[in-house]
C-alpha atoms as a PDB file:
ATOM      1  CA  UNK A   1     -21.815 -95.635  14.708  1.00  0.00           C
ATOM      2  CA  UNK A   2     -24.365 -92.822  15.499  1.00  0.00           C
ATOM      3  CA  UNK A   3     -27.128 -92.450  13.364  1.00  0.00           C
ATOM      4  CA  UNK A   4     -30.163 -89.528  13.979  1.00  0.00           C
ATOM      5  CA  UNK A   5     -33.114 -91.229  16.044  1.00  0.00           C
ATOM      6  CA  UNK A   6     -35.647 -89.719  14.334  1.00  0.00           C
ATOM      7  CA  UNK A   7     -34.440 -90.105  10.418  1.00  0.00           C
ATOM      8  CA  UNK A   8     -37.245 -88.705   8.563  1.00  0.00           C
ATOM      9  CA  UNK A   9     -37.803 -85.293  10.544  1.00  0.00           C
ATOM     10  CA  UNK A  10     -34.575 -83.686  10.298  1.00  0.00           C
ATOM     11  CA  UNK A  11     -33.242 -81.012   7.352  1.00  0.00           C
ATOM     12  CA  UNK A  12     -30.900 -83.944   6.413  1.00  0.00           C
ATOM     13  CA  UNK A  13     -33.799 -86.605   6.235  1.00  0.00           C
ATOM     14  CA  UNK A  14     -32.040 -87.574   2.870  1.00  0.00           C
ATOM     15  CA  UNK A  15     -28.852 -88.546   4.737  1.00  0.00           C
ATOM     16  CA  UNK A  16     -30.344 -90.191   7.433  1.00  0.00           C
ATOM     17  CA  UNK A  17     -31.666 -92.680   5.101  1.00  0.00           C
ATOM     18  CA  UNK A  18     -28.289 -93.801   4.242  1.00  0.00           C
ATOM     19  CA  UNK A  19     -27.312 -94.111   7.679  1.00  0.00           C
ATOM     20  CA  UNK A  20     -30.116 -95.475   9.802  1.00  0.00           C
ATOM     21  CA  UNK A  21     -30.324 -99.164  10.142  1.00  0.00           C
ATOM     22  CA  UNK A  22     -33.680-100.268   8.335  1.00  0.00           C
ATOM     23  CA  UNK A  23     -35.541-102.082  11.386  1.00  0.00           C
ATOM     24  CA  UNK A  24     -35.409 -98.397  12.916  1.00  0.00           C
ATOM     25  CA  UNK A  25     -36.574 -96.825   9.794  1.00  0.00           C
ATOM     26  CA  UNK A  26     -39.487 -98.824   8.992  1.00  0.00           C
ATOM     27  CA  UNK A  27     -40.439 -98.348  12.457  1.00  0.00           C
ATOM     28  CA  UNK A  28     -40.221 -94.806  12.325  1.00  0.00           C
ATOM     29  CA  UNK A  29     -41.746 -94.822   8.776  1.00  0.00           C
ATOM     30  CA  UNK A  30     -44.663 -96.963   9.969  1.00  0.00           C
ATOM     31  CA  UNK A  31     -45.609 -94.185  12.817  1.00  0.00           C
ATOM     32  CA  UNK A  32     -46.033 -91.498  10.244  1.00  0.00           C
ATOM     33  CA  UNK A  33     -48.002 -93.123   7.793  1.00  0.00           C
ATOM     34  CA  UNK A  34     -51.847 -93.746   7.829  1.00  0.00           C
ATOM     35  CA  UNK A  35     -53.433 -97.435   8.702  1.00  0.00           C
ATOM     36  CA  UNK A  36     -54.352 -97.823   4.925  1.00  0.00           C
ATOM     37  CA  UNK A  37     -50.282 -96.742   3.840  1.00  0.00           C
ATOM     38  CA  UNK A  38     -49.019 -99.336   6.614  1.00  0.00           C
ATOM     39  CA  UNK A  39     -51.056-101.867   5.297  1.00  0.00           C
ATOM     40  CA  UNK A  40     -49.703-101.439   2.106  1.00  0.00           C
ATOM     41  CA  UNK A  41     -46.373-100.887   2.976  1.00  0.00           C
ATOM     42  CA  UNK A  42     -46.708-104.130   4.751  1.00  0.00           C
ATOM     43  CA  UNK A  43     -47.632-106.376   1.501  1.00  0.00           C
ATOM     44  CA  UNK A  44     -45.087-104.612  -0.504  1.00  0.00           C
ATOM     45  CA  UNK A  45     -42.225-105.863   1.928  1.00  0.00           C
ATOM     46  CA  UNK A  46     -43.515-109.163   1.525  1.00  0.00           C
ATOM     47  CA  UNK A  47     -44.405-108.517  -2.359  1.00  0.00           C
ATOM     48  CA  UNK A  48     -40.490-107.469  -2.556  1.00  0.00           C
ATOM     49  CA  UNK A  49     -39.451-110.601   0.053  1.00  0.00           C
ATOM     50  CA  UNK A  50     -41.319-113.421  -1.595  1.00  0.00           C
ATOM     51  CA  UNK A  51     -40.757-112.087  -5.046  1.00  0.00           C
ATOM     52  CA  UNK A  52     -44.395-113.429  -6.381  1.00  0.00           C
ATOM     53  CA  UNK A  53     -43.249-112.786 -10.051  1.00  0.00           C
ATOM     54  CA  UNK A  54     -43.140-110.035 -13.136  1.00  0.00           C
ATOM     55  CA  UNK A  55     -45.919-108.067 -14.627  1.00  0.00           C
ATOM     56  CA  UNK A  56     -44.390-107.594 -18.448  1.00  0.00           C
ATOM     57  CA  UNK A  57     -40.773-106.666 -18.187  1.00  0.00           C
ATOM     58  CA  UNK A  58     -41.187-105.006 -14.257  1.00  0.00           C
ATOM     59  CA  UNK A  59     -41.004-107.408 -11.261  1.00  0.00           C
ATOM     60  CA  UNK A  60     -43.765-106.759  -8.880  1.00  0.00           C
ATOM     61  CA  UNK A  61     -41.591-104.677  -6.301  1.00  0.00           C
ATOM     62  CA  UNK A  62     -40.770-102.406  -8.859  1.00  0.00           C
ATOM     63  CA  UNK A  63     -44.122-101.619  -9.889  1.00  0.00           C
ATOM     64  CA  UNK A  64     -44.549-100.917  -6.029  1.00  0.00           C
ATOM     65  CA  UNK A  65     -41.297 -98.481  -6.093  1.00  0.00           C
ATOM     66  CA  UNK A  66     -43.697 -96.470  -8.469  1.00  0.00           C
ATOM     67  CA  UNK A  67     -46.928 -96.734  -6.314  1.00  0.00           C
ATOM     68  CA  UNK A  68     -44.937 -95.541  -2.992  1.00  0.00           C
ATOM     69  CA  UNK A  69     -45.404 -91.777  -3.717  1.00  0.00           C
ATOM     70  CA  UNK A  70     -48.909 -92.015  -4.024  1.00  0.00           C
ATOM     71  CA  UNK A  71     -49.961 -94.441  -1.249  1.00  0.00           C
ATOM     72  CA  UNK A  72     -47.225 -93.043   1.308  1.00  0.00           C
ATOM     73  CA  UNK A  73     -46.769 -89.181   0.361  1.00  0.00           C
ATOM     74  CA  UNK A  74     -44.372 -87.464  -1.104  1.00  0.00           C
ATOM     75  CA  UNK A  75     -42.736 -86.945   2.192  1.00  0.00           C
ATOM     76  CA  UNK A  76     -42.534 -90.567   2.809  1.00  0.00           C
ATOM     77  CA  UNK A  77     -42.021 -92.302  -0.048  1.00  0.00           C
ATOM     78  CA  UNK A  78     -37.749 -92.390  -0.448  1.00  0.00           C
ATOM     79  CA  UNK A  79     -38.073 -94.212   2.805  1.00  0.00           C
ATOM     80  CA  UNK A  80     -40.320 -96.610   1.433  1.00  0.00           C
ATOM     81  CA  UNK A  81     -38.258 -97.140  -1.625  1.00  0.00           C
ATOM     82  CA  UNK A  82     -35.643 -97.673   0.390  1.00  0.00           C
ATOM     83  CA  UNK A  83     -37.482-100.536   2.378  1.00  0.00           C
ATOM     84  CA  UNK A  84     -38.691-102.222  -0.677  1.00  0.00           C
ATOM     85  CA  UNK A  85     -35.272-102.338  -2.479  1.00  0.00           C
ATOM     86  CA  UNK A  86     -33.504-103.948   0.593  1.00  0.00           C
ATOM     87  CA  UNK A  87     -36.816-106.233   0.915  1.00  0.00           C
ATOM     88  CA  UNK A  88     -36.025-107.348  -2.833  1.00  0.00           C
ATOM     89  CA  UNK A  89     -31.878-107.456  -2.211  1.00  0.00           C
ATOM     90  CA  UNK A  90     -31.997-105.442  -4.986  1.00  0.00           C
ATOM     91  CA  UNK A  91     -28.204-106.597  -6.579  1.00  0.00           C
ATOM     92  CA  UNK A  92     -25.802-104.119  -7.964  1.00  0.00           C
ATOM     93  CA  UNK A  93     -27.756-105.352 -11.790  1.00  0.00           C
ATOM     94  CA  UNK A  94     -31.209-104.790 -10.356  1.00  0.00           C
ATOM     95  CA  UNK A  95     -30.344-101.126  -8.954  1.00  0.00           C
ATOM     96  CA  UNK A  96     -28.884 -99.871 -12.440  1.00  0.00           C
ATOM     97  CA  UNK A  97     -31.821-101.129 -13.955  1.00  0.00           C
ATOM     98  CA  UNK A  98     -33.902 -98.970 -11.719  1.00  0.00           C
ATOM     99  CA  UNK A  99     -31.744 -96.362 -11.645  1.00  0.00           C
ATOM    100  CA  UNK A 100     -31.780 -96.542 -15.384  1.00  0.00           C
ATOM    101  CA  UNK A 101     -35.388 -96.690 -16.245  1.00  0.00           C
ATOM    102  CA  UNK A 102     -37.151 -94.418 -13.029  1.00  0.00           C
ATOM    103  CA  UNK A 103     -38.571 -91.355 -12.532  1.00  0.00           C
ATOM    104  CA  UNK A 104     -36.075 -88.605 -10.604  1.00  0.00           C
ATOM    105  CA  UNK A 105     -37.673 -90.010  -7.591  1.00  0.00           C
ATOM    106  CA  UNK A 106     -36.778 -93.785  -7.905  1.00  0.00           C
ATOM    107  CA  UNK A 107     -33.453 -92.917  -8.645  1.00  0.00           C
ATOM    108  CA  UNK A 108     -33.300 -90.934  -5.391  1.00  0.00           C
ATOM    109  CA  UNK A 109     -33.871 -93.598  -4.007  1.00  0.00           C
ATOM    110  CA  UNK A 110     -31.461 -96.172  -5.260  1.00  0.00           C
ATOM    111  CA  UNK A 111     -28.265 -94.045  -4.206  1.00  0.00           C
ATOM    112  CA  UNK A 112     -29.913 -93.673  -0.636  1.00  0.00           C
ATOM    113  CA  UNK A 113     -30.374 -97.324  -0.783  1.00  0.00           C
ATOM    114  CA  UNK A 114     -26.458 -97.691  -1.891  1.00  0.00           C
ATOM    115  CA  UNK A 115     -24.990 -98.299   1.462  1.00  0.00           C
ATOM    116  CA  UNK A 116     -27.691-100.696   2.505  1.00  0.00           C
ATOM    117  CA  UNK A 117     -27.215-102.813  -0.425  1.00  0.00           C
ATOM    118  CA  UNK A 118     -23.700-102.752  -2.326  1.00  0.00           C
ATOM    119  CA  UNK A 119     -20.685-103.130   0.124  1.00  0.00           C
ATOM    120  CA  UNK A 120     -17.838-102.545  -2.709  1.00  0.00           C
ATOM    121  CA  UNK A 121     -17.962-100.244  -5.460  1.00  0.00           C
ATOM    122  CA  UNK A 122     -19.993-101.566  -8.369  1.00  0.00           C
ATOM    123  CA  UNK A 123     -22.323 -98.991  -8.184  1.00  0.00           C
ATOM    124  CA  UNK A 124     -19.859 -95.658  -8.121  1.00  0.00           C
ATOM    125  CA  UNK A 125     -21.306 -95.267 -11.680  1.00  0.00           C
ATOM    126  CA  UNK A 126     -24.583 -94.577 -10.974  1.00  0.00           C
ATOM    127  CA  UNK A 127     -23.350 -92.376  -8.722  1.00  0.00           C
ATOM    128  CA  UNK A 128     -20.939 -90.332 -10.888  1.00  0.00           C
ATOM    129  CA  UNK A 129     -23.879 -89.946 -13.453  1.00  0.00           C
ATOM    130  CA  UNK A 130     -26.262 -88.457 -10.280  1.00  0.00           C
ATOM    131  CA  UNK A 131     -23.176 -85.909  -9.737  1.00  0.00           C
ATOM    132  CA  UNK A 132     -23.292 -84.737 -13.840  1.00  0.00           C
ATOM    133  CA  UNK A 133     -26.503 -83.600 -13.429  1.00  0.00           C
ATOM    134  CA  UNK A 134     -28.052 -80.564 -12.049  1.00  0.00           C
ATOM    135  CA  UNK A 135     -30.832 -82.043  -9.817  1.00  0.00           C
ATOM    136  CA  UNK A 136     -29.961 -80.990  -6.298  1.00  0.00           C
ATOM    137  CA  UNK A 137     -31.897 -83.743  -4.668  1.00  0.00           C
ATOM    138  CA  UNK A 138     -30.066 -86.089  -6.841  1.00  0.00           C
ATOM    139  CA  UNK A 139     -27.183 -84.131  -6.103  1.00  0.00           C
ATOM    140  CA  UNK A 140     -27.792 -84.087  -2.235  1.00  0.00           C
ATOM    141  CA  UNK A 141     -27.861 -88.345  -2.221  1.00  0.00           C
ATOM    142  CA  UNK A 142     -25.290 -88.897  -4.299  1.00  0.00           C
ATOM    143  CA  UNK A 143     -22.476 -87.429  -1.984  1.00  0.00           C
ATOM    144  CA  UNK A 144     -24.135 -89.776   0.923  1.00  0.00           C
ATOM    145  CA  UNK A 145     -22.112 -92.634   2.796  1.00  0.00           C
ATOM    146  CA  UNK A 146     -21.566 -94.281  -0.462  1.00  0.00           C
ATOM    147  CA  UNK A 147     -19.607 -91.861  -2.031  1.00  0.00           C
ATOM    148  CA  UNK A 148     -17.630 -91.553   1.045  1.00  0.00           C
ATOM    149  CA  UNK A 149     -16.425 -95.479   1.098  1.00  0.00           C
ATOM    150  CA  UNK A 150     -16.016 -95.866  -2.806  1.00  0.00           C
ATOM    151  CA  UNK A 151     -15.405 -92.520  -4.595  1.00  0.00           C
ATOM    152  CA  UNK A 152     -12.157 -91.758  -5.923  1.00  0.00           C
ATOM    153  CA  UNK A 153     -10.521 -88.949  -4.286  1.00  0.00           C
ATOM    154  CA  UNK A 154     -10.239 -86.821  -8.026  1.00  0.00           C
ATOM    155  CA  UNK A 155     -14.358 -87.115  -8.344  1.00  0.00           C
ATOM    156  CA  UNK A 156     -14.926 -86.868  -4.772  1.00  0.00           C
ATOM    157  CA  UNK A 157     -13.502 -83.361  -4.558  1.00  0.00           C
ATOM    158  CA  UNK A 158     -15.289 -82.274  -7.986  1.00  0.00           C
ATOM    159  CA  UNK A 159     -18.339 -83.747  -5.833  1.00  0.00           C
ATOM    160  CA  UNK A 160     -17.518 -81.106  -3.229  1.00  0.00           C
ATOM    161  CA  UNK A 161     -17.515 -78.281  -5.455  1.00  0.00           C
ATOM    162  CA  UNK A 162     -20.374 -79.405  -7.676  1.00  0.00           C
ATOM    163  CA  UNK A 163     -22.159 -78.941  -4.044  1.00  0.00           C
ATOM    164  CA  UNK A 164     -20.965 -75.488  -3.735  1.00  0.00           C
ATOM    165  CA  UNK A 165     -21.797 -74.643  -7.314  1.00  0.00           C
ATOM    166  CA  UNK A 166     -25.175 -75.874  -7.158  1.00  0.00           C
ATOM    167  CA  UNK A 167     -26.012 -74.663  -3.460  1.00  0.00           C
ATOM    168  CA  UNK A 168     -26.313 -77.890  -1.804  1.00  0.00           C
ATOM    169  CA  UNK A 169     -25.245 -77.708   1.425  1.00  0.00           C
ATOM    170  CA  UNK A 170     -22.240 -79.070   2.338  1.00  0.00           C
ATOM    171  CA  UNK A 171     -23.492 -80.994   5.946  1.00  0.00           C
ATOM    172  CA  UNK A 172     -24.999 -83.492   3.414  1.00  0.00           C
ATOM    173  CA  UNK A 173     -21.756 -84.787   2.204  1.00  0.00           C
ATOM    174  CA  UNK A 174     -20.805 -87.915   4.059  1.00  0.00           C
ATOM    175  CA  UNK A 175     -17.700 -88.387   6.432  1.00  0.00           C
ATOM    176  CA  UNK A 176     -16.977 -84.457   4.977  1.00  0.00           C
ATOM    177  CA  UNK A 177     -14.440 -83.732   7.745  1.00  0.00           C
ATOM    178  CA  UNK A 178     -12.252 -86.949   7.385  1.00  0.00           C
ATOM    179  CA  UNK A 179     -11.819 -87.111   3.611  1.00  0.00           C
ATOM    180  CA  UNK A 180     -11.095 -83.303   3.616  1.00  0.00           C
ATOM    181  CA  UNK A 181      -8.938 -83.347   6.238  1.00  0.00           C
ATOM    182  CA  UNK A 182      -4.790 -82.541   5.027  1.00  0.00           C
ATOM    183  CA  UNK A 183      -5.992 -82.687   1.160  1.00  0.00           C
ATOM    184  CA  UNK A 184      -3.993 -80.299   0.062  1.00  0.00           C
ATOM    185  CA  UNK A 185      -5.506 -80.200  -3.740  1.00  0.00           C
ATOM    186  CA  UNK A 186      -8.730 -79.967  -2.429  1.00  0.00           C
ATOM    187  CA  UNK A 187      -7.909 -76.759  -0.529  1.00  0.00           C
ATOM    188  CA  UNK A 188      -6.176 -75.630  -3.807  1.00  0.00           C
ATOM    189  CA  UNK A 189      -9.575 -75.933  -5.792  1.00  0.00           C
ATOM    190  CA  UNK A 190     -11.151 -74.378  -3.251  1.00  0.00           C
ATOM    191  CA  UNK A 191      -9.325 -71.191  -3.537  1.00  0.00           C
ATOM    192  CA  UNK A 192      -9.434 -71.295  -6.946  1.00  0.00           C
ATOM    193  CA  UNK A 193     -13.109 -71.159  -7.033  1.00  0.00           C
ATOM    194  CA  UNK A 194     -12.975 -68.299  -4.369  1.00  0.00           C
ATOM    195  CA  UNK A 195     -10.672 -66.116  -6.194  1.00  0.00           C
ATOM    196  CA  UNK A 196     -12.643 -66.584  -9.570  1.00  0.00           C
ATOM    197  CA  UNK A 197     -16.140 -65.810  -7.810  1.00  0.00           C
ATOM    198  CA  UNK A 198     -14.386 -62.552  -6.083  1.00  0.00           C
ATOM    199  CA  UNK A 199     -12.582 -61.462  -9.274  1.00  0.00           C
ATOM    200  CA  UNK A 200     -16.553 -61.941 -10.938  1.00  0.00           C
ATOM    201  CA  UNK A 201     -17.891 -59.961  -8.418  1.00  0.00           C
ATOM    202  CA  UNK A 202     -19.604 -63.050  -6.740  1.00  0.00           C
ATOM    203  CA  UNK A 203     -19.988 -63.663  -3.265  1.00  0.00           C
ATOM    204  CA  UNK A 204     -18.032 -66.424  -2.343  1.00  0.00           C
ATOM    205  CA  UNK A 205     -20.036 -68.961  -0.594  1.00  0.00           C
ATOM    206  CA  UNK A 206     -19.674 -69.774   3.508  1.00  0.00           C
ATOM    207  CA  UNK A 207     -19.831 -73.592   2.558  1.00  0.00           C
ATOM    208  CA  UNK A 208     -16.597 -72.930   0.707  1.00  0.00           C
ATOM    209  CA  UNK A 209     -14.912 -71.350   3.969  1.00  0.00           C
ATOM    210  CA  UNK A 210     -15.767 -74.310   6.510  1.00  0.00           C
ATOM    211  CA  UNK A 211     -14.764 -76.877   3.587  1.00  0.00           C
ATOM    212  CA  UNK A 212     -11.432 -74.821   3.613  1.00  0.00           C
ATOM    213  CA  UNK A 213     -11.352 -74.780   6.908  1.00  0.00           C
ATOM    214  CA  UNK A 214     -11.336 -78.290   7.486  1.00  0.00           C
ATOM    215  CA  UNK A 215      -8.701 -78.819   4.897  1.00  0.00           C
ATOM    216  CA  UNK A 216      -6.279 -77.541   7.316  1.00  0.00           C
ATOM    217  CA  UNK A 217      -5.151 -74.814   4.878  1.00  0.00           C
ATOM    218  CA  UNK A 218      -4.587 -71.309   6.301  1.00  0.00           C
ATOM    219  CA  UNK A 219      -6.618 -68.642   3.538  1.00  0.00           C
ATOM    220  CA  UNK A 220      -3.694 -67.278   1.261  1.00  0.00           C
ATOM    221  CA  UNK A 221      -3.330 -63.426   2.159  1.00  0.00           C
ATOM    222  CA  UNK A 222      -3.240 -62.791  -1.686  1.00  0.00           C
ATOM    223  CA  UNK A 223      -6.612 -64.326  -2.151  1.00  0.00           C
ATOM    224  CA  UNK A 224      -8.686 -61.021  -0.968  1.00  0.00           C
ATOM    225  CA  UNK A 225     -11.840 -59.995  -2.877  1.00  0.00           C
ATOM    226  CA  UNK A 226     -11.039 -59.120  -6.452  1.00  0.00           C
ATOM    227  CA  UNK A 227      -7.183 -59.486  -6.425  1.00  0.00           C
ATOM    228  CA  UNK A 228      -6.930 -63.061  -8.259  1.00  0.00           C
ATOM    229  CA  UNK A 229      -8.374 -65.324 -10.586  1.00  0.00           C
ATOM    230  CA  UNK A 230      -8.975 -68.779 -11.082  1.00  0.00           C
ATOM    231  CA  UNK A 231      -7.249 -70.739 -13.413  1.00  0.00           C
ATOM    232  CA  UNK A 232      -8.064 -74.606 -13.036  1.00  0.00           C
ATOM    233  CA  UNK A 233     -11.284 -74.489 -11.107  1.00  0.00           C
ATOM    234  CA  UNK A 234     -14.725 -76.286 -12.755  1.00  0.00           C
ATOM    235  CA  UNK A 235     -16.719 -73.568 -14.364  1.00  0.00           C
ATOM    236  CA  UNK A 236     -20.126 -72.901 -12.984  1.00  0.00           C
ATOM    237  CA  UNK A 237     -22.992 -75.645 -14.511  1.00  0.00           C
ATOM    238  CA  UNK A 238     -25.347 -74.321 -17.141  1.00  0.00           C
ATOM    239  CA  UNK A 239     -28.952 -75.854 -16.692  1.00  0.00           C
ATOM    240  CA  UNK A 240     -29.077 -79.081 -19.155  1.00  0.00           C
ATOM    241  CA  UNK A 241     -32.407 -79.460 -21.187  1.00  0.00           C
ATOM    242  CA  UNK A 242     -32.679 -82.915 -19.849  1.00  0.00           C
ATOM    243  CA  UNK A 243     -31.425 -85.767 -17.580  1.00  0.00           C
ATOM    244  CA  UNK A 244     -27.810 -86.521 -18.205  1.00  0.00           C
ATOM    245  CA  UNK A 245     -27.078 -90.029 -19.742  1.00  0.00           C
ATOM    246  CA  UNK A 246     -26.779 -92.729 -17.556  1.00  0.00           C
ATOM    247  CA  UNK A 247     -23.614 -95.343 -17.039  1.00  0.00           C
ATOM    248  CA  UNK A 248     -24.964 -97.560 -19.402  1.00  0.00           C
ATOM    249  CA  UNK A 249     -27.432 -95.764 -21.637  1.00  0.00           C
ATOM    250  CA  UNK A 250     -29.859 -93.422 -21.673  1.00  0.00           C
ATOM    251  CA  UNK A 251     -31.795 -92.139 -18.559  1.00  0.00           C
ATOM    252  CA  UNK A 252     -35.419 -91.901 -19.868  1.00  0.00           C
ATOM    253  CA  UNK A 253     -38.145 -92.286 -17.215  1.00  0.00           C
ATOM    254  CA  UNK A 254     -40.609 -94.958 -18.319  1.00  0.00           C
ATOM    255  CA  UNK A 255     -43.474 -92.912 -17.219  1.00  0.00           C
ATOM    256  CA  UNK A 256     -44.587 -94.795 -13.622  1.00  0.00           C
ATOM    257  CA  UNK A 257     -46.312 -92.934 -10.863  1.00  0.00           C
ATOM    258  CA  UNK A 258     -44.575 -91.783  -8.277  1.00  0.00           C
END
């Protein structure tokens, strides 16, 4: 398997975190950050590792998933989460319960930590509830490997489009070109969406024509610009007041640092 050599300086750092093996990671993690955020990188592996016990409710390494923004930098710290959950073999339990209780940023980081973590599909929940909100970055990890192994091929294409309807680019959906490849209802969605946004007066979105494209399915010569409508396709997304509810109850951040 290929995997980018240099996984935190790319457009698609986000990806790369779901597909780099982790002793290339850290390294590459631990030549961007400072002597004082290597050193405490460094106890937090071993924090997460040895598993030295619980302050209140919170083991130790997740108190450190909430400390990583500040002592690494924003730009840094979904790698670091990433680190300390596999440091911790963070179970399929242990992830919801982060998932569940983190900031925006935590969560991030538990479906980039998916693949490294959960080989079967006990965790496609946490994953559907990334894909009902309307956080892009959320968004933008949630379609990663993971999805690709383990979603359903019905939410997988609603995944697709919830890209195109939110404007995250379609090169960060995992394994893209296989799954789309001869789906047939995919390409009819697709065109549905197309002919609604033209018969709007919407521009229809280049995503949407190299998604068709790899479909296999030739663009209908009655689908030109304002001649037809959709009539099954997902509406567009209204902004939501909130997070959306998680799997298993409510998403509510519990206030840590991040």
């Amino acid at each position: 398997m290929t995997h980018p050599q240099d996984p935190l300086g790319t457009p698609t750092a986000g990806t790369a975190l779901a597909l780099t093996p982790l002793d290339e990671l850290r390294t590459a993690l631990a030549a961007r950050l400072s002597p004082q955020a290597r050193d405490w990188l460094d106890r937090a592996l071993d924090e997460a590792a040895t598993r030295p016990g619980t302050h209140g409710p919170l083991s130790i390494w997740e108190l450190r998933l909430a400390e990583a923004g500040r002592r690494c930098g924003a730009a840094h710290a979904d790698a670091a989460r990433v680190l300390i959950l596999h440091a911790a073999q963070a179970d399929p339990d242990a992830l919801t319960r982060v998932y569940r209780q983190g900031t925006a940023d935590e969560r991030r980081a538990v479906l980039h930590a998916l693949p490294h973590l959960v080989s079967g599909p006990e965790a496609v929940p946490l994953v559907e509830d990334a894909l009902r909100t309307n956080d892009t970055r959320l968004i933008a990890a949630a379609v990663g490997p993971y999805a690709a192994r383990h979603l359903a091929p019905h939410p997988w294409r609603h995944a697709v489009l919830k890209c195109l309807f939110t404007g995250v680019p379609v090169d960060r959906v995992a394994d893209l070109a296989r799954r789309a490849r001869g789906d047939a209802e995919l390409a009819r969605m697709l065109g549905d969406y197309a002919a609604e946004r033209t018969a709007a007066g919407r521009p229809v979105p280049e995503d949407l024509h190299r998604v068709l494209a790899l479909t296999g399915a030739a663009p209908e010569t009655g689908a030109a610009p304002g001649t037809a409508s959709a009539s099954e396709s997902e509406p567009e997304p209204t902004p939501s007041p909130g997070p959306e509810p998680a799997p298993h109850g409510p998403v509510d951040p519990h206030g840590k640092e991040s």
